[in-house]
PDB file of N, CA and C in Angstrom:
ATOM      1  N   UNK A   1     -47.782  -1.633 -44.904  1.00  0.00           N
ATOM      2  CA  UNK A   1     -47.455  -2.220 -43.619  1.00  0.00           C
ATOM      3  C   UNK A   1     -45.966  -2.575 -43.574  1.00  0.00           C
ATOM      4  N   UNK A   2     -45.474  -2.522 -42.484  1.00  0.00           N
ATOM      5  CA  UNK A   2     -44.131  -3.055 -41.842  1.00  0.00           C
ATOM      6  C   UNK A   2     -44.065  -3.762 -41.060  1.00  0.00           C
ATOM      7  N   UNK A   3     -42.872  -4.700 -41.081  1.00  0.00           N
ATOM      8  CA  UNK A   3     -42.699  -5.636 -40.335  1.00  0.00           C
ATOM      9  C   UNK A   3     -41.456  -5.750 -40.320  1.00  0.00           C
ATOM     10  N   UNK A   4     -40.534  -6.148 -38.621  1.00  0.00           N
ATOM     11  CA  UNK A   4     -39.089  -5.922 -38.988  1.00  0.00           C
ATOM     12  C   UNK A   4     -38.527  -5.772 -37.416  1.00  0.00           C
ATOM     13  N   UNK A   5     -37.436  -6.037 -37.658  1.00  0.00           N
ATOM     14  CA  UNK A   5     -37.160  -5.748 -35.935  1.00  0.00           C
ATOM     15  C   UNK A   5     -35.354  -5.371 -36.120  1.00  0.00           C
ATOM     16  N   UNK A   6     -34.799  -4.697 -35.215  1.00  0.00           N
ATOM     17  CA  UNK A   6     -33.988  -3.896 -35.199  1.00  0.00           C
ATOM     18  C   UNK A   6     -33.163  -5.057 -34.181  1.00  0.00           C
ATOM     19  N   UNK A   7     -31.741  -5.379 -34.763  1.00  0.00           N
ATOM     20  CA  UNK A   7     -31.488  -6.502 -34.211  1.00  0.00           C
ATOM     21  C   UNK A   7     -29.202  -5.564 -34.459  1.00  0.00           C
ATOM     22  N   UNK A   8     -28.630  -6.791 -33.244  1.00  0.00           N
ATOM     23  CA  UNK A   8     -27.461  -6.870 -33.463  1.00  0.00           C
ATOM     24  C   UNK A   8     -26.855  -8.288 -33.747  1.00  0.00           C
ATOM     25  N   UNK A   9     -26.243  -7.524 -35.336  1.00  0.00           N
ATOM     26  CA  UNK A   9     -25.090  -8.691 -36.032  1.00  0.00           C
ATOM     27  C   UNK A   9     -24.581  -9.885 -35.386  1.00  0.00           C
ATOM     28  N   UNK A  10     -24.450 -10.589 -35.596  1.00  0.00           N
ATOM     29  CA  UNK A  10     -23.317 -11.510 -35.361  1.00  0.00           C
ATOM     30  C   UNK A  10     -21.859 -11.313 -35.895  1.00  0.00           C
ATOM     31  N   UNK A  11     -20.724 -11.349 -34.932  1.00  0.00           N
ATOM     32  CA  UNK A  11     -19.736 -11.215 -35.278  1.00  0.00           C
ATOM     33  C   UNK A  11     -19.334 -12.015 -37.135  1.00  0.00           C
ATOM     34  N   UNK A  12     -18.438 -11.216 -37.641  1.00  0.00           N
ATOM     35  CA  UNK A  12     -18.259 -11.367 -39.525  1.00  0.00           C
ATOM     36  C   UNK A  12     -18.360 -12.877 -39.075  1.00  0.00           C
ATOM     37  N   UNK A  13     -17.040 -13.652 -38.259  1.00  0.00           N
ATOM     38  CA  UNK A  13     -16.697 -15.090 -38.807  1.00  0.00           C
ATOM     39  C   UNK A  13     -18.142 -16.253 -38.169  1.00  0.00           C
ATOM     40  N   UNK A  14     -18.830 -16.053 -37.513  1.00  0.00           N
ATOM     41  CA  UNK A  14     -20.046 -16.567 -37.513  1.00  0.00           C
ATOM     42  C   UNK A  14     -21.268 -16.606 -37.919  1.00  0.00           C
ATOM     43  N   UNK A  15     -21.528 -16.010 -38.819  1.00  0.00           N
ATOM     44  CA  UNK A  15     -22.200 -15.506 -40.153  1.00  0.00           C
ATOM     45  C   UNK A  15     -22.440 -16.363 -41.131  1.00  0.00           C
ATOM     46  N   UNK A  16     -23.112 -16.835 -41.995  1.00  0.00           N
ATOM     47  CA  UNK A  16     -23.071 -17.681 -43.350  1.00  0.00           C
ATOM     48  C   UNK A  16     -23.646 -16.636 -43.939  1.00  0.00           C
ATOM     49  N   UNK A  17     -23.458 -16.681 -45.404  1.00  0.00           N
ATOM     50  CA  UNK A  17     -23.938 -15.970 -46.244  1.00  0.00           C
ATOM     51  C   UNK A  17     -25.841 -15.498 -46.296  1.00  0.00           C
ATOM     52  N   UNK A  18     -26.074 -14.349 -46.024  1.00  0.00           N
ATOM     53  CA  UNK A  18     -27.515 -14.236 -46.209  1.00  0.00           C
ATOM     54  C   UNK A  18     -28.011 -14.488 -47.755  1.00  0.00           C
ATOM     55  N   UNK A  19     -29.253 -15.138 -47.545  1.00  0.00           N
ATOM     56  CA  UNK A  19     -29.375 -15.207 -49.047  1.00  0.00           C
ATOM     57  C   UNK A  19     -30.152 -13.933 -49.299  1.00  0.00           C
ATOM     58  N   UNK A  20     -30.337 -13.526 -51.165  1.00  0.00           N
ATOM     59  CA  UNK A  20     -30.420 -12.395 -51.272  1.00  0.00           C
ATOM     60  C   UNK A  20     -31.760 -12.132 -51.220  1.00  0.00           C
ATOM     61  N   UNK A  21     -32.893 -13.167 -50.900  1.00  0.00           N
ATOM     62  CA  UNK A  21     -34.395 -12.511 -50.628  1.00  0.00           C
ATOM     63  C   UNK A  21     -34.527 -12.607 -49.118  1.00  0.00           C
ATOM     64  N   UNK A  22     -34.844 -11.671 -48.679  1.00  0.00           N
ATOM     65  CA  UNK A  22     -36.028 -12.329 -46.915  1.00  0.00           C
ATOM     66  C   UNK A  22     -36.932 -12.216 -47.310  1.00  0.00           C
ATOM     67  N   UNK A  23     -37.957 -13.104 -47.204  1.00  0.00           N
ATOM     68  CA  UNK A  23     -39.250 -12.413 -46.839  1.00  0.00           C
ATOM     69  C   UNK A  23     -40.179 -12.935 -45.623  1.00  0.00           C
ATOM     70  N   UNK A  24     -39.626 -13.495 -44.407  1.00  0.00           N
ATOM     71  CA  UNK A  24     -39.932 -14.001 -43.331  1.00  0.00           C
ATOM     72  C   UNK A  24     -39.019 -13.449 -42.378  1.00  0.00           C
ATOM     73  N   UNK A  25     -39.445 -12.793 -40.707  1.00  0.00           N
ATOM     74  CA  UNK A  25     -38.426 -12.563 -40.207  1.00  0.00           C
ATOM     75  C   UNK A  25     -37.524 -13.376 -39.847  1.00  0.00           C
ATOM     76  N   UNK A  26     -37.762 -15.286 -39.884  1.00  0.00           N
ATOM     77  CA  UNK A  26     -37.003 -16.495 -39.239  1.00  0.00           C
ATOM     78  C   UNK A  26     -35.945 -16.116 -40.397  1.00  0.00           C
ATOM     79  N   UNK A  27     -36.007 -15.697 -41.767  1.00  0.00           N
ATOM     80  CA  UNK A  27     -35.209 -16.150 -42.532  1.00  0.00           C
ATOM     81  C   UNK A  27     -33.776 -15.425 -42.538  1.00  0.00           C
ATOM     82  N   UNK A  28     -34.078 -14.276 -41.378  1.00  0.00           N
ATOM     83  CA  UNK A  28     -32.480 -13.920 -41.009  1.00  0.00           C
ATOM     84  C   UNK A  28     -31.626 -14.593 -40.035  1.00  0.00           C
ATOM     85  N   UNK A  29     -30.569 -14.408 -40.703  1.00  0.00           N
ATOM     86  CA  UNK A  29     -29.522 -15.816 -39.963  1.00  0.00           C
ATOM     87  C   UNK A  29     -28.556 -15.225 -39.021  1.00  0.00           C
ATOM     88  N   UNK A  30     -28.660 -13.698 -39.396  1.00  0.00           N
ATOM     89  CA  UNK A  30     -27.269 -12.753 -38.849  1.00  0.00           C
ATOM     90  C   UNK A  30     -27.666 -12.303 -37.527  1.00  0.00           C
ATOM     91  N   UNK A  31     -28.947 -12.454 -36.872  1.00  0.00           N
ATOM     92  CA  UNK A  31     -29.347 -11.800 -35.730  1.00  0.00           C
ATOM     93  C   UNK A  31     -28.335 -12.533 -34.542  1.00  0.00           C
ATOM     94  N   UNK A  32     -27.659 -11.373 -33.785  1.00  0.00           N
ATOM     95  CA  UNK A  32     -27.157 -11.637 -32.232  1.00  0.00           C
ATOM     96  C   UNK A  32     -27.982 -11.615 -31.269  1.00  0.00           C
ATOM     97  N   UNK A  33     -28.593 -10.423 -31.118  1.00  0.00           N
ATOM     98  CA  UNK A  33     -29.312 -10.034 -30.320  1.00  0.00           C
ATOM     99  C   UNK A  33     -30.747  -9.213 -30.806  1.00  0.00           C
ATOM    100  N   UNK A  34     -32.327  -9.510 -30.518  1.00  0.00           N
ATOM    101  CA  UNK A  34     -33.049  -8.771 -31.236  1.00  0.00           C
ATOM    102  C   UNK A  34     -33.304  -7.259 -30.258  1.00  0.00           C
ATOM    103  N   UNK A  35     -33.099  -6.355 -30.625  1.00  0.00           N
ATOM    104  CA  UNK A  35     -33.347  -4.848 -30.318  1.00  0.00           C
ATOM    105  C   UNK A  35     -34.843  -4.718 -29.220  1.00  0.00           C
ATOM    106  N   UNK A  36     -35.196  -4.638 -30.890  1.00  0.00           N
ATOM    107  CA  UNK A  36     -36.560  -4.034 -30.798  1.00  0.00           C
ATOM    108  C   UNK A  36     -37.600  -4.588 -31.738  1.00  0.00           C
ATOM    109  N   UNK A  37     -38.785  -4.807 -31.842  1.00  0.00           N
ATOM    110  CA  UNK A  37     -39.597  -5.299 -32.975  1.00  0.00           C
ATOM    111  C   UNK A  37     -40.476  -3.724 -33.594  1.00  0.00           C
ATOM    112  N   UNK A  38     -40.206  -4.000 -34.979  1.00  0.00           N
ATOM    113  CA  UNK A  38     -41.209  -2.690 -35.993  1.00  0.00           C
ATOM    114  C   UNK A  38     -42.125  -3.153 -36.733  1.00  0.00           C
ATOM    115  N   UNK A  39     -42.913  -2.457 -36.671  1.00  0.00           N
ATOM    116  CA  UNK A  39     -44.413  -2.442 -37.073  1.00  0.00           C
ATOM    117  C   UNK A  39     -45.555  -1.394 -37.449  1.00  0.00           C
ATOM    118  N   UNK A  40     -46.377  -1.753 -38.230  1.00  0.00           N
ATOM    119  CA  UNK A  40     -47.328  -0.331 -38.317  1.00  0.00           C
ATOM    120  C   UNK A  40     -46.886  -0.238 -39.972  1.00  0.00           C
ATOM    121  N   UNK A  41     -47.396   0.808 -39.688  1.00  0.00           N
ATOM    122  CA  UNK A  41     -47.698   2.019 -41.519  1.00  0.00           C
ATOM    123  C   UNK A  41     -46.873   2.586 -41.223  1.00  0.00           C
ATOM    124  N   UNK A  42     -45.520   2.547 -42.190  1.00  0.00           N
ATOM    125  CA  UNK A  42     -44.474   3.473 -42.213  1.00  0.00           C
ATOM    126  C   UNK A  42     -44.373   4.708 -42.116  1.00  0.00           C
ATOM    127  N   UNK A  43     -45.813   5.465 -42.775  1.00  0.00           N
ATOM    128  CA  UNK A  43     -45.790   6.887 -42.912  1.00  0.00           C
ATOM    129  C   UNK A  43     -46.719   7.434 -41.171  1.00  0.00           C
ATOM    130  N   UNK A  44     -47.845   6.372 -41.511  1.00  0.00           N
ATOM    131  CA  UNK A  44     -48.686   7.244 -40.258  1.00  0.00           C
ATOM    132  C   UNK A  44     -48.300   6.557 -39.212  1.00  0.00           C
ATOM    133  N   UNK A  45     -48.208   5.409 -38.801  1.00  0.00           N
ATOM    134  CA  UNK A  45     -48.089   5.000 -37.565  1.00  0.00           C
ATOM    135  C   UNK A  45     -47.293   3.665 -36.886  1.00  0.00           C
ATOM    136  N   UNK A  46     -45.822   4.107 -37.127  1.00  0.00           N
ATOM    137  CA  UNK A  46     -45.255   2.828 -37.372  1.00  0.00           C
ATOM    138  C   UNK A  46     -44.538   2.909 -35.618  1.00  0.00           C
ATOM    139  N   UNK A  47     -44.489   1.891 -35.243  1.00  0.00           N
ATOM    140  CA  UNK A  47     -44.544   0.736 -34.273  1.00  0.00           C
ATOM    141  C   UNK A  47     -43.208   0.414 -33.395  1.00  0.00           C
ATOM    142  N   UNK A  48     -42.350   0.933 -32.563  1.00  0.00           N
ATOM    143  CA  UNK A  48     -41.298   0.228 -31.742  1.00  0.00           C
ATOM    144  C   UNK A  48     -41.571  -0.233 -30.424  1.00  0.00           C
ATOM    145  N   UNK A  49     -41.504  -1.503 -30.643  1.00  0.00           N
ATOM    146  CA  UNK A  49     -41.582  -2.118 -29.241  1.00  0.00           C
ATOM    147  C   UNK A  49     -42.773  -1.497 -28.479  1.00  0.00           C
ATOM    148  N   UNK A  50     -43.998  -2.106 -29.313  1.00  0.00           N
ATOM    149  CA  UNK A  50     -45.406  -1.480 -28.723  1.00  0.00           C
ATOM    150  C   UNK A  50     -45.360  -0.010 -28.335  1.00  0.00           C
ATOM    151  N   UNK A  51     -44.279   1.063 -28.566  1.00  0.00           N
ATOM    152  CA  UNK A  51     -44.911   2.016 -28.673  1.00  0.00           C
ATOM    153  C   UNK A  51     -44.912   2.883 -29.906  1.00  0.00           C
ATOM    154  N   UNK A  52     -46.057   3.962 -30.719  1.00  0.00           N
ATOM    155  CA  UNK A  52     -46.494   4.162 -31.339  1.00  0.00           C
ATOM    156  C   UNK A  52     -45.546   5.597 -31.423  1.00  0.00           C
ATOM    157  N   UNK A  53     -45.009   5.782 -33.138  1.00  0.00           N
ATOM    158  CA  UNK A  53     -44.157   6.794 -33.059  1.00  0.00           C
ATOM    159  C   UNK A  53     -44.938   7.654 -34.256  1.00  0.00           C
ATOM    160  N   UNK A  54     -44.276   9.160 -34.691  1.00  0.00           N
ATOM    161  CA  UNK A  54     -44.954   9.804 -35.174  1.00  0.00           C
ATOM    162  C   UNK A  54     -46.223   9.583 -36.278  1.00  0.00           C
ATOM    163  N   UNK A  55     -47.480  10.039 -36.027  1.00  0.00           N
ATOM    164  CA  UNK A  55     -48.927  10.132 -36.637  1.00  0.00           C
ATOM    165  C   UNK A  55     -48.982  11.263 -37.456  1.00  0.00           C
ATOM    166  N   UNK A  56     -48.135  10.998 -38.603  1.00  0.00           N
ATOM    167  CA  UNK A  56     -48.386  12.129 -39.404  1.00  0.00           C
ATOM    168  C   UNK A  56     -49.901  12.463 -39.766  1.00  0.00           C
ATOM    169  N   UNK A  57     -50.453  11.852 -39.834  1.00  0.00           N
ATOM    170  CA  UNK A  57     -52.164  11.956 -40.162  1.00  0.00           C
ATOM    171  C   UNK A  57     -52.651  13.065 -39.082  1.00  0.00           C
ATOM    172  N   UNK A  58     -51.635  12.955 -37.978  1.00  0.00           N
ATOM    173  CA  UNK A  58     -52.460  13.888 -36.779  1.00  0.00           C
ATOM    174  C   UNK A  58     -51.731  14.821 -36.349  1.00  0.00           C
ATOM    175  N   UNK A  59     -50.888  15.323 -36.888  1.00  0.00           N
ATOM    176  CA  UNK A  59     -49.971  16.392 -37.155  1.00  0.00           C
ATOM    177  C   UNK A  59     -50.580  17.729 -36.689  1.00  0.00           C
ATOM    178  N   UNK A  60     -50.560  18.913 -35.668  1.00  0.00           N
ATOM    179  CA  UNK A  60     -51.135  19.437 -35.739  1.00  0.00           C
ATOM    180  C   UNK A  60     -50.012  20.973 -35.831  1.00  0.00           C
ATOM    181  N   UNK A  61     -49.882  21.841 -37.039  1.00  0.00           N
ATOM    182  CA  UNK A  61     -49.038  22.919 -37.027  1.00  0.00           C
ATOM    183  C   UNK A  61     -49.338  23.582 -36.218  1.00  0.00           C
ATOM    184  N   UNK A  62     -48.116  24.410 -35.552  1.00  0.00           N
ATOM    185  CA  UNK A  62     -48.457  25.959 -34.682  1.00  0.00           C
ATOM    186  C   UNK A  62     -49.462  26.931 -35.510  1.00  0.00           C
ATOM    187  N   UNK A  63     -50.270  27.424 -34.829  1.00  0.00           N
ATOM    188  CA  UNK A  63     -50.862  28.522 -35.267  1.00  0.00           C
ATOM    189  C   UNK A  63     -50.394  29.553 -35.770  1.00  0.00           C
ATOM    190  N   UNK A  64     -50.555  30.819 -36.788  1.00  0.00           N
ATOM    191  CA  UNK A  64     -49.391  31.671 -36.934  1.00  0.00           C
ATOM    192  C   UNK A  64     -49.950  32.461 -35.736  1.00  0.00           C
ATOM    193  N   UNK A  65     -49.210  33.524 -35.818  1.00  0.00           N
ATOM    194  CA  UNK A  65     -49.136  34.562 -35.296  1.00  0.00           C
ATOM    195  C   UNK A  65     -49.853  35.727 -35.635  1.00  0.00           C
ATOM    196  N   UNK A  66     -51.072  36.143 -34.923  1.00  0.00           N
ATOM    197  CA  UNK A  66     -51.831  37.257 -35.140  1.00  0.00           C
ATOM    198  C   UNK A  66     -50.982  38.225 -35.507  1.00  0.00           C
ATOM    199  N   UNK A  67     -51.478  39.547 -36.414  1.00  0.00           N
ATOM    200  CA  UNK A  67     -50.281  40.453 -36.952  1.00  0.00           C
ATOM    201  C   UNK A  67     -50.295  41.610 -35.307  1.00  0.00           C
ATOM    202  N   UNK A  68     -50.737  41.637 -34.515  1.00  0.00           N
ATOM    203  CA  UNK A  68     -51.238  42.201 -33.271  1.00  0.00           C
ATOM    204  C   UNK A  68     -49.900  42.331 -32.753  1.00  0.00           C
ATOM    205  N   UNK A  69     -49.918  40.832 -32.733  1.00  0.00           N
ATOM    206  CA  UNK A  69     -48.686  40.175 -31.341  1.00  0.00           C
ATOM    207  C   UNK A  69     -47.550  40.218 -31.943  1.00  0.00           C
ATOM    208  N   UNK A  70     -47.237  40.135 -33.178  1.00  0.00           N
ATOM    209  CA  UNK A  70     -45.718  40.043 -33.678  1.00  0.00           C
ATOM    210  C   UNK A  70     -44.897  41.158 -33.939  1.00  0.00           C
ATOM    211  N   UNK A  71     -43.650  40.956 -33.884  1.00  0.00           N
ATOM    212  CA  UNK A  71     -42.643  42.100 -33.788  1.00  0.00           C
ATOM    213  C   UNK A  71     -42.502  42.704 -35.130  1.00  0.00           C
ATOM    214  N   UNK A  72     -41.666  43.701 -35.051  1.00  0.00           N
ATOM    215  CA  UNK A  72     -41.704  44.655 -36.414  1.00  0.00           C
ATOM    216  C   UNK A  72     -40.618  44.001 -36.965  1.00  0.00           C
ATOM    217  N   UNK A  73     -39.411  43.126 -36.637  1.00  0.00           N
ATOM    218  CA  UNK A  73     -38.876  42.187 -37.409  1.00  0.00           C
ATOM    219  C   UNK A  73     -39.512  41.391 -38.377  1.00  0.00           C
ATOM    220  N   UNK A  74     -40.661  40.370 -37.859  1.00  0.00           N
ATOM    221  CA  UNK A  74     -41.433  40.151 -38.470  1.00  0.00           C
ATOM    222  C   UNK A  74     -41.156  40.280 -39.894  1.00  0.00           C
ATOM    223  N   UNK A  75     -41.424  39.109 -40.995  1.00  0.00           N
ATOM    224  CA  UNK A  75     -41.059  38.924 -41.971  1.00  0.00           C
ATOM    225  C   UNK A  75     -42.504  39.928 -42.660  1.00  0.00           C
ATOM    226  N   UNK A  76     -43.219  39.498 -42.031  1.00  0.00           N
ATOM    227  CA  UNK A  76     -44.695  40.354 -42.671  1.00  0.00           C
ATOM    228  C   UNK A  76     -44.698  41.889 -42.518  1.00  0.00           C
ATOM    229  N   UNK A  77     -43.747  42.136 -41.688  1.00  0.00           N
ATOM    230  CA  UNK A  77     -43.970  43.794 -41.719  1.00  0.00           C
ATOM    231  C   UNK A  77     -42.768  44.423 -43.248  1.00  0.00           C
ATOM    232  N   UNK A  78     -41.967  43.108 -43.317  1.00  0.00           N
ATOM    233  CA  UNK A  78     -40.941  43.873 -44.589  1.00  0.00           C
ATOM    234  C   UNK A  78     -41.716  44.931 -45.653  1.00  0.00           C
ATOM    235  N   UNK A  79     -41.309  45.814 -46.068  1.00  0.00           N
ATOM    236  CA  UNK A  79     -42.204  46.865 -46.904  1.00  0.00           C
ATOM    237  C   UNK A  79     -42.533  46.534 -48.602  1.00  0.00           C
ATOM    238  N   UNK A  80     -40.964  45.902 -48.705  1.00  0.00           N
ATOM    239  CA  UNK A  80     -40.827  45.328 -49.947  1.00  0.00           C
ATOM    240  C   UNK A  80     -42.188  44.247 -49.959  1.00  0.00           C
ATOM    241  N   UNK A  81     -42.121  43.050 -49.477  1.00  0.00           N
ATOM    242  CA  UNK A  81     -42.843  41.712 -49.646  1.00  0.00           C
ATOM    243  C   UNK A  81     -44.630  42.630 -49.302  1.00  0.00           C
ATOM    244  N   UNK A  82     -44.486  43.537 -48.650  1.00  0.00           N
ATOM    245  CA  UNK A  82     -46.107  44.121 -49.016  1.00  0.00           C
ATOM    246  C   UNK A  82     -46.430  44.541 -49.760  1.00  0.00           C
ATOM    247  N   UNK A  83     -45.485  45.438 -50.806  1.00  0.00           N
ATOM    248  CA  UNK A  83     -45.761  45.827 -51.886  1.00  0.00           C
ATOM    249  C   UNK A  83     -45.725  44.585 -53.189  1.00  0.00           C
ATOM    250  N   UNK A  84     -45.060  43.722 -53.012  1.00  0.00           N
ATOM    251  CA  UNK A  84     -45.497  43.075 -53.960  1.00  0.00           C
ATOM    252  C   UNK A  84     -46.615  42.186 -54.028  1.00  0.00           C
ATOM    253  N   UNK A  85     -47.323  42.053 -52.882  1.00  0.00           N
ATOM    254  CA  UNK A  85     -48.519  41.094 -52.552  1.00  0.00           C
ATOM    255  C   UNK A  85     -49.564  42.204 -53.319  1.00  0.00           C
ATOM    256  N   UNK A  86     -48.957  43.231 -53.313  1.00  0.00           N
ATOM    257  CA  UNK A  86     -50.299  44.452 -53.631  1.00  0.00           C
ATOM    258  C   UNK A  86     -49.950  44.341 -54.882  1.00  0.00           C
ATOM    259  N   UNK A  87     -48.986  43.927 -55.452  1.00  0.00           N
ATOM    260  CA  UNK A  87     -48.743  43.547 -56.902  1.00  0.00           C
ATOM    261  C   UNK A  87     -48.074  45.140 -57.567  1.00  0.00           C
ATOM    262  N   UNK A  88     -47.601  45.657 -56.418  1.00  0.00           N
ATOM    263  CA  UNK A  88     -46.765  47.239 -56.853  1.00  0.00           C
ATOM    264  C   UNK A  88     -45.605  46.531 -57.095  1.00  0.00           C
ATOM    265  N   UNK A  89     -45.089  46.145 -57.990  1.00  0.00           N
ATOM    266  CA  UNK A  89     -44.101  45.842 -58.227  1.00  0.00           C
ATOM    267  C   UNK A  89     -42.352  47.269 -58.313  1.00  0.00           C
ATOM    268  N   UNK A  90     -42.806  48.215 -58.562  1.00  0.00           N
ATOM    269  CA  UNK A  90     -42.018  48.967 -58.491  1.00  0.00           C
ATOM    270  C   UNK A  90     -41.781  49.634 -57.280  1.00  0.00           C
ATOM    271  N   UNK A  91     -42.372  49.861 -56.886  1.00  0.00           N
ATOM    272  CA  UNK A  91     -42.329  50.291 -55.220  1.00  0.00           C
ATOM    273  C   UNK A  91     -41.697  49.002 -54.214  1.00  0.00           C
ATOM    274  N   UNK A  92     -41.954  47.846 -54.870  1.00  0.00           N
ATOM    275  CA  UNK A  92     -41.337  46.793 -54.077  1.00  0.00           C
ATOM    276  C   UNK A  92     -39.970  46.871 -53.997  1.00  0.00           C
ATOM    277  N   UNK A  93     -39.383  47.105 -55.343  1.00  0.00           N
ATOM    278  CA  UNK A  93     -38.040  47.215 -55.999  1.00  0.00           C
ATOM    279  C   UNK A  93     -37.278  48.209 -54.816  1.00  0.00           C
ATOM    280  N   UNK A  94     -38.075  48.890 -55.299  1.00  0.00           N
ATOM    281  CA  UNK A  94     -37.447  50.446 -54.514  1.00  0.00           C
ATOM    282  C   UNK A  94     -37.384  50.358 -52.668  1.00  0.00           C
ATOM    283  N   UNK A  95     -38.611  49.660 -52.512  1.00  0.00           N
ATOM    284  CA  UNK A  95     -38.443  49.023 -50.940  1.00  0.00           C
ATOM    285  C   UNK A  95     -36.855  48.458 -50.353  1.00  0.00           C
ATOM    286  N   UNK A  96     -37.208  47.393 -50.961  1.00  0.00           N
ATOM    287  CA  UNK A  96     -35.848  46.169 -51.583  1.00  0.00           C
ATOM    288  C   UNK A  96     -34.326  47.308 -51.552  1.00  0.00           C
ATOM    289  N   UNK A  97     -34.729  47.968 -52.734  1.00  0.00           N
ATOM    290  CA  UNK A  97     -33.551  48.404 -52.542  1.00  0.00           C
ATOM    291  C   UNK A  97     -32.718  49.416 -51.268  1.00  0.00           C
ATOM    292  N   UNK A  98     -33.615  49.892 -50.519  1.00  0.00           N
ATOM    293  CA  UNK A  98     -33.690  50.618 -48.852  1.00  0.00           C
ATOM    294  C   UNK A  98     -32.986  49.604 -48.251  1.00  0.00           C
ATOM    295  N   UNK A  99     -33.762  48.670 -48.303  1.00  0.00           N
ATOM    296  CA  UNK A  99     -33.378  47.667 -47.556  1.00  0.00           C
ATOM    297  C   UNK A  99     -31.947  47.252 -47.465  1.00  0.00           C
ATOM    298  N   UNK A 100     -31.394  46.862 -48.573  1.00  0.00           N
ATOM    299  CA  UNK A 100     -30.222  46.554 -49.130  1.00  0.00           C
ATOM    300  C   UNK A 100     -29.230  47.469 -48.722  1.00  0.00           C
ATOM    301  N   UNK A 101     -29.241  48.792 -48.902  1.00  0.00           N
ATOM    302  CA  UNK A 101     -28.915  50.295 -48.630  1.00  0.00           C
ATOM    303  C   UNK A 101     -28.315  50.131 -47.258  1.00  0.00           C
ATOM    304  N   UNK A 102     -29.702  49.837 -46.026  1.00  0.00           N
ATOM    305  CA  UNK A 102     -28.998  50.285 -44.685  1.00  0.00           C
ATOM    306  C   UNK A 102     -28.657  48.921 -44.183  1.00  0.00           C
ATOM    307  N   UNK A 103     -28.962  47.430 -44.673  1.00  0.00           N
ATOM    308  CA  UNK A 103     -27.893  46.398 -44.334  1.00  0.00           C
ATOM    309  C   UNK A 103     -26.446  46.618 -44.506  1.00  0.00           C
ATOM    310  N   UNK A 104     -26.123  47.383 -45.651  1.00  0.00           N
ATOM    311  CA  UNK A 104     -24.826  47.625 -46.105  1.00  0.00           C
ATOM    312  C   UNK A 104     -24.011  48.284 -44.884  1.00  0.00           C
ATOM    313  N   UNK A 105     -24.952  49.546 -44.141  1.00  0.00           N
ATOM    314  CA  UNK A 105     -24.674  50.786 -43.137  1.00  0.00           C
ATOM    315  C   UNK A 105     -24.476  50.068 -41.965  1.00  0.00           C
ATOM    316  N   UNK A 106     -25.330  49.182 -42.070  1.00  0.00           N
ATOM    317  CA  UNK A 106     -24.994  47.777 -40.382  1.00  0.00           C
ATOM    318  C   UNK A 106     -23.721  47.449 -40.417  1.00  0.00           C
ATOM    319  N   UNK A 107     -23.029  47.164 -41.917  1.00  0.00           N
ATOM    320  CA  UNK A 107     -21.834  46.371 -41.584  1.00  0.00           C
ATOM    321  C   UNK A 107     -20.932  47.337 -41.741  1.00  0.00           C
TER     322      UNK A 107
END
């Protein structure tokens, strides 16, 4: 859990020394102005000013891409990276090296 609020300084010469533990929010002395108040579970669901910011718990990734719909750029169509999933390792090489070949001819 968190607890905490997002505040502005007091100018340096009105300041006294903070001491070196907080563990109460009264026990800060440096607040000018308070922001915002924080709260929540740092990772899943932490808290500004009553509203609720990223839920990693509920995260939901893009779907990939059916091999249907995607372009022949496509990292999955490379010839090399298929041959080595097929575990042809020499044919990958030799892919690879095509590859390498007509990048060179691009530039």
């Amino acid at each position: 859990m968190i607890e905490g609020i997002i505040y502005k300084i007091k100018k340096e010469g009105n300041t006294k020394k903070t001491s070196s533990k907080i563990e109460k929010l009264v026990d800060l002395i440096d607040v000018d102005f308070e922001l915002a108040q924080v709260s929540g579970l740092a990772i899943d669901k932490p808290v500004i000013q009553n509203v609720s910011y990223s839920n990693w718990a509920g995260v939901h990734f893009a779907d990939p891409i059916p091999q249907e719909l995607a372009l022949p750029s496509d990292i999955r169509f490379r010839e090399d990276l298929i041959c080595l999933k097929r575990d042809e390792v020499g044919k990958g090489k030799v892919a690879k090296g095509k590859l390498t070949q007509a990048q060179k001819k691009e530039k």
